[in-house]
Structure formats: C-alpha cells, structure tokens
N, C-alpha and C. Protein backbone atom coordinates (compact mmCIF):
# COMPACT_ATOMS: atom_id res chain seq x y z
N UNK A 1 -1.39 3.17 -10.60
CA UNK A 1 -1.19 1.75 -10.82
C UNK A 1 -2.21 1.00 -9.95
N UNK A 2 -2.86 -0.33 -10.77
CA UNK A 2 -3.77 -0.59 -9.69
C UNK A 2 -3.00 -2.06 -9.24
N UNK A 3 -3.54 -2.67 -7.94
CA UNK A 3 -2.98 -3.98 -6.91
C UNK A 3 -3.82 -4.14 -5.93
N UNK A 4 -3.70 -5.02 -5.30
CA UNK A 4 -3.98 -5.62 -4.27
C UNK A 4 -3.46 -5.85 -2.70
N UNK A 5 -4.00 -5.19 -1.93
CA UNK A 5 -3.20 -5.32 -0.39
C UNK A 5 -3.31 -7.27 -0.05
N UNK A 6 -2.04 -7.63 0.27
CA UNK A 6 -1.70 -8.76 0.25
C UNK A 6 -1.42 -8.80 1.57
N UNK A 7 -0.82 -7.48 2.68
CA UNK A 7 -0.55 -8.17 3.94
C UNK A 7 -0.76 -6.79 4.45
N UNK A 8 -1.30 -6.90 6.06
CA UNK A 8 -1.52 -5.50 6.62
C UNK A 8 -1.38 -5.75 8.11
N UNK A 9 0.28 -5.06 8.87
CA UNK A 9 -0.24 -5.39 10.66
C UNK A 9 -0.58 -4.10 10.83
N UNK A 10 -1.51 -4.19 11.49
CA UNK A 10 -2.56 -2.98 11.76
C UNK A 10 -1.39 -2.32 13.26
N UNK A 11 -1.04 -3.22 14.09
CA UNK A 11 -0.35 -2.55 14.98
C UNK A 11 0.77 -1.92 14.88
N UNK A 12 1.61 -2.42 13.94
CA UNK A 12 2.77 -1.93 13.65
C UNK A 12 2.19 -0.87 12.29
N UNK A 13 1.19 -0.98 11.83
CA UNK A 13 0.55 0.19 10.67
C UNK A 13 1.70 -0.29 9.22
N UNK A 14 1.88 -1.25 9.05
CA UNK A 14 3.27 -1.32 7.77
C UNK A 14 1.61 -2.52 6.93
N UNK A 15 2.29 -2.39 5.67
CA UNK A 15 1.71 -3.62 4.59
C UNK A 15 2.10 -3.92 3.48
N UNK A 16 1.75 -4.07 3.10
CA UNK A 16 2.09 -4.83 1.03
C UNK A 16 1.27 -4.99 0.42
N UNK A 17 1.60 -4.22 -0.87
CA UNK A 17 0.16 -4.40 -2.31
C UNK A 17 1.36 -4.91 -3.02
N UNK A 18 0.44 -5.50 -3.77
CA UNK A 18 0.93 -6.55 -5.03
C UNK A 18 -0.36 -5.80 -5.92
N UNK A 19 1.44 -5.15 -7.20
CA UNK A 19 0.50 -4.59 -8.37
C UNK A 19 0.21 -5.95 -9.55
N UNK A 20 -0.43 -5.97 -10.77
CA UNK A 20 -1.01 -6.31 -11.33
C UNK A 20 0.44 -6.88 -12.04
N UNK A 21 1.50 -6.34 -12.18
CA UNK A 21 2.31 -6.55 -13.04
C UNK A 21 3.21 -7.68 -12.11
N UNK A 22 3.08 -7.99 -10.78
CA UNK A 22 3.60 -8.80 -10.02
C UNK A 22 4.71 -7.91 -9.22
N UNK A 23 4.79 -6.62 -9.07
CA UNK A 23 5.64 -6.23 -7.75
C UNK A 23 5.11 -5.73 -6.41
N UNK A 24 5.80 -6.05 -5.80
CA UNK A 24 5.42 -6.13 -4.33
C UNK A 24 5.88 -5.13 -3.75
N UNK A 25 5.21 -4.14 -3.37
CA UNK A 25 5.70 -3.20 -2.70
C UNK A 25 4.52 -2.86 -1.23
N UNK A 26 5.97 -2.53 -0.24
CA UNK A 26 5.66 -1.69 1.03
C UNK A 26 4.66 -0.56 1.15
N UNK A 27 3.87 -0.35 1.87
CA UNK A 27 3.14 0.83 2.55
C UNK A 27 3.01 0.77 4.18
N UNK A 28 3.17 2.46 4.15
CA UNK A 28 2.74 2.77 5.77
C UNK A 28 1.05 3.11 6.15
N UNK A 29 0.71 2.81 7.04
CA UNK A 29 -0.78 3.47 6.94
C UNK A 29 -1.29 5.08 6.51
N UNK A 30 0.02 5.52 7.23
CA UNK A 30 -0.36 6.56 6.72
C UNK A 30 -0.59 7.49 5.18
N UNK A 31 -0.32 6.50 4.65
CA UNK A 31 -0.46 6.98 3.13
C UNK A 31 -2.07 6.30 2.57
N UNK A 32 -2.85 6.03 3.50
CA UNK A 32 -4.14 5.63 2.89
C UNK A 32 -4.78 6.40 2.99
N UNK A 33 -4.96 7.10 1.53
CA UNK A 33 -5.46 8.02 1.51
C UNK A 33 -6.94 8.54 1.80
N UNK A 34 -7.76 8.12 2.68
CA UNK A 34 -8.84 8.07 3.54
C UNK A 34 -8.99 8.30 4.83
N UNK A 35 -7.50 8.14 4.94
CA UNK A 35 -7.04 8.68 6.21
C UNK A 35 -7.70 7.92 7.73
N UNK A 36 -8.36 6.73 7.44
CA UNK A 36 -8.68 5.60 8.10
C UNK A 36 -7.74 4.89 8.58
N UNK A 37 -6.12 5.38 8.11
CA UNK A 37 -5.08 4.03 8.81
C UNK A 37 -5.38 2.62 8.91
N UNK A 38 -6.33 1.84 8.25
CA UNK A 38 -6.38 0.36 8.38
C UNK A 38 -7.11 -0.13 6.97
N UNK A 39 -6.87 -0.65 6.25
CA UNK A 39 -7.11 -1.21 4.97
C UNK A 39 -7.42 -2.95 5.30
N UNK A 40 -8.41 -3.74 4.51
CA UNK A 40 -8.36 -4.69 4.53
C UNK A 40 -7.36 -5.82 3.66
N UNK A 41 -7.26 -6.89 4.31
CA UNK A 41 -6.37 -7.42 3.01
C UNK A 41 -7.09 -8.30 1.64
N UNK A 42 -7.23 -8.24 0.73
CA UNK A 42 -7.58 -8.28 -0.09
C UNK A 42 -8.07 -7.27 -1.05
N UNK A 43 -8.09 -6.09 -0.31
CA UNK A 43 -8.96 -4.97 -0.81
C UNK A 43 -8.09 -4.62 -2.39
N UNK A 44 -8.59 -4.42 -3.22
CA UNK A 44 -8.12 -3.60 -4.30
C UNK A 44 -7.98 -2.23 -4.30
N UNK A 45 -6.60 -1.67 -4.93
CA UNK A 45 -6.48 -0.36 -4.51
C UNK A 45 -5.77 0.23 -5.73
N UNK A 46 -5.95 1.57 -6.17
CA UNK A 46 -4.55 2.15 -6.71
C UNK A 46 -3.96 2.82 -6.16
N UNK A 47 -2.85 2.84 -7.09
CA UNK A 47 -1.39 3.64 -5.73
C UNK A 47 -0.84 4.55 -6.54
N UNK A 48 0.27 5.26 -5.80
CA UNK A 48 1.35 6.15 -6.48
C UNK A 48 2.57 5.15 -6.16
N UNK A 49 3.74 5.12 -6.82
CA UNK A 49 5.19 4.81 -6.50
C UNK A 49 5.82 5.65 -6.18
N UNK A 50 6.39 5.64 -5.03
CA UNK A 50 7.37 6.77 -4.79
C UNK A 50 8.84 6.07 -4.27
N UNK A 51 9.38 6.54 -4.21
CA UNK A 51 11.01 6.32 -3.60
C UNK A 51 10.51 6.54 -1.86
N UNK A 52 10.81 5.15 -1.24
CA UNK A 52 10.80 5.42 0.56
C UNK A 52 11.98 5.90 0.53
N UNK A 53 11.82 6.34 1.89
CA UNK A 53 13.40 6.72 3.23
C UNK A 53 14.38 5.82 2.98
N UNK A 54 14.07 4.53 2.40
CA UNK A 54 15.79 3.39 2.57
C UNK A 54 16.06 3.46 1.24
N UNK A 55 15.70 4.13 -0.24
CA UNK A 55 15.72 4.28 -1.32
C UNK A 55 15.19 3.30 -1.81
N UNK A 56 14.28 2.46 -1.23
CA UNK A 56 13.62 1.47 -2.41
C UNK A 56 12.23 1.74 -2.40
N UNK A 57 11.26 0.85 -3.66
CA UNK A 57 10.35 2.15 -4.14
C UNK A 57 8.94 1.38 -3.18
N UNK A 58 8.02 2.25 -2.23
CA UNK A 58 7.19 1.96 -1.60
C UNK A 58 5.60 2.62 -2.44
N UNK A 59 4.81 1.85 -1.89
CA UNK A 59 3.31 2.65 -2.22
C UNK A 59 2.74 3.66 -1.58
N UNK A 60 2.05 4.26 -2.31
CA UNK A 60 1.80 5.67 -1.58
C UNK A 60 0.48 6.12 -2.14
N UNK A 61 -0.43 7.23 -1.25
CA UNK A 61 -1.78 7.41 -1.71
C UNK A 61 -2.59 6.20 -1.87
N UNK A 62 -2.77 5.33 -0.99
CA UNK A 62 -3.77 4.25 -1.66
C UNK A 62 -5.16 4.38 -1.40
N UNK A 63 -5.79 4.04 -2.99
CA UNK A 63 -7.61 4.62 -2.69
C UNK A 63 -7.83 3.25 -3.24
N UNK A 64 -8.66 3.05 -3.25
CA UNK A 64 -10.36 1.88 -3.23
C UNK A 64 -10.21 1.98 -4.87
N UNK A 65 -9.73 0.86 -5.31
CA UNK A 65 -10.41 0.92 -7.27
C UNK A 65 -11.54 1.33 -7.37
C-alpha cells in the first residue's frame, strides 16, 4: 500500500503514514526497512499492514516509493 509519513519523533522512534485511501496508521522505527531508524516527514513510502501488540492495525516494512 502506498502513503505518506505525516509525523515522525525521532526520539521516542514512533510515527504515522497516511495511506492514499485516508487511514492513518502507526509505525515504529524499527520497521523501516533500511534499517536507518529515521524517515523524513513527508517522504512517500509503501508499507505492509499488520496487526500491532494492542490489536490495532500498524505499518510495517516501510520503503521509499
């Protein structure tokens, strides 16, 4: 699915992409898949959906469109 990183605290490593279809979902850094831990905000990305730890659905794998 492709979106947009909309918010990123680099210290706390948490953020938010906003997909194309308008949902907003959570990511940890560690799922960037570049393994760089810090993404810009605006950057365009695609993702995977997966089910987080609190059962609601977070982003995961995010690469560079």
């Amino acid at each position: 699915m492709h979106g947009t990183v909309t918010e990123f605290d680099q210290h706390r490593g948490i953020g938010a992409v906003t997909t194309d279809t308008g949902l907003q979902l959570r990511f940890h850094c560690t799922t960037i898949a570049d393994g760089t831990r810090t993404i810009p905000v605006g950057a365009e990305v695609n993702i995977a959906i997966v089910n987080g730890p609190r059962g609601d659905y977070e982003a995961a794998d995010l690469r560079p469109a």
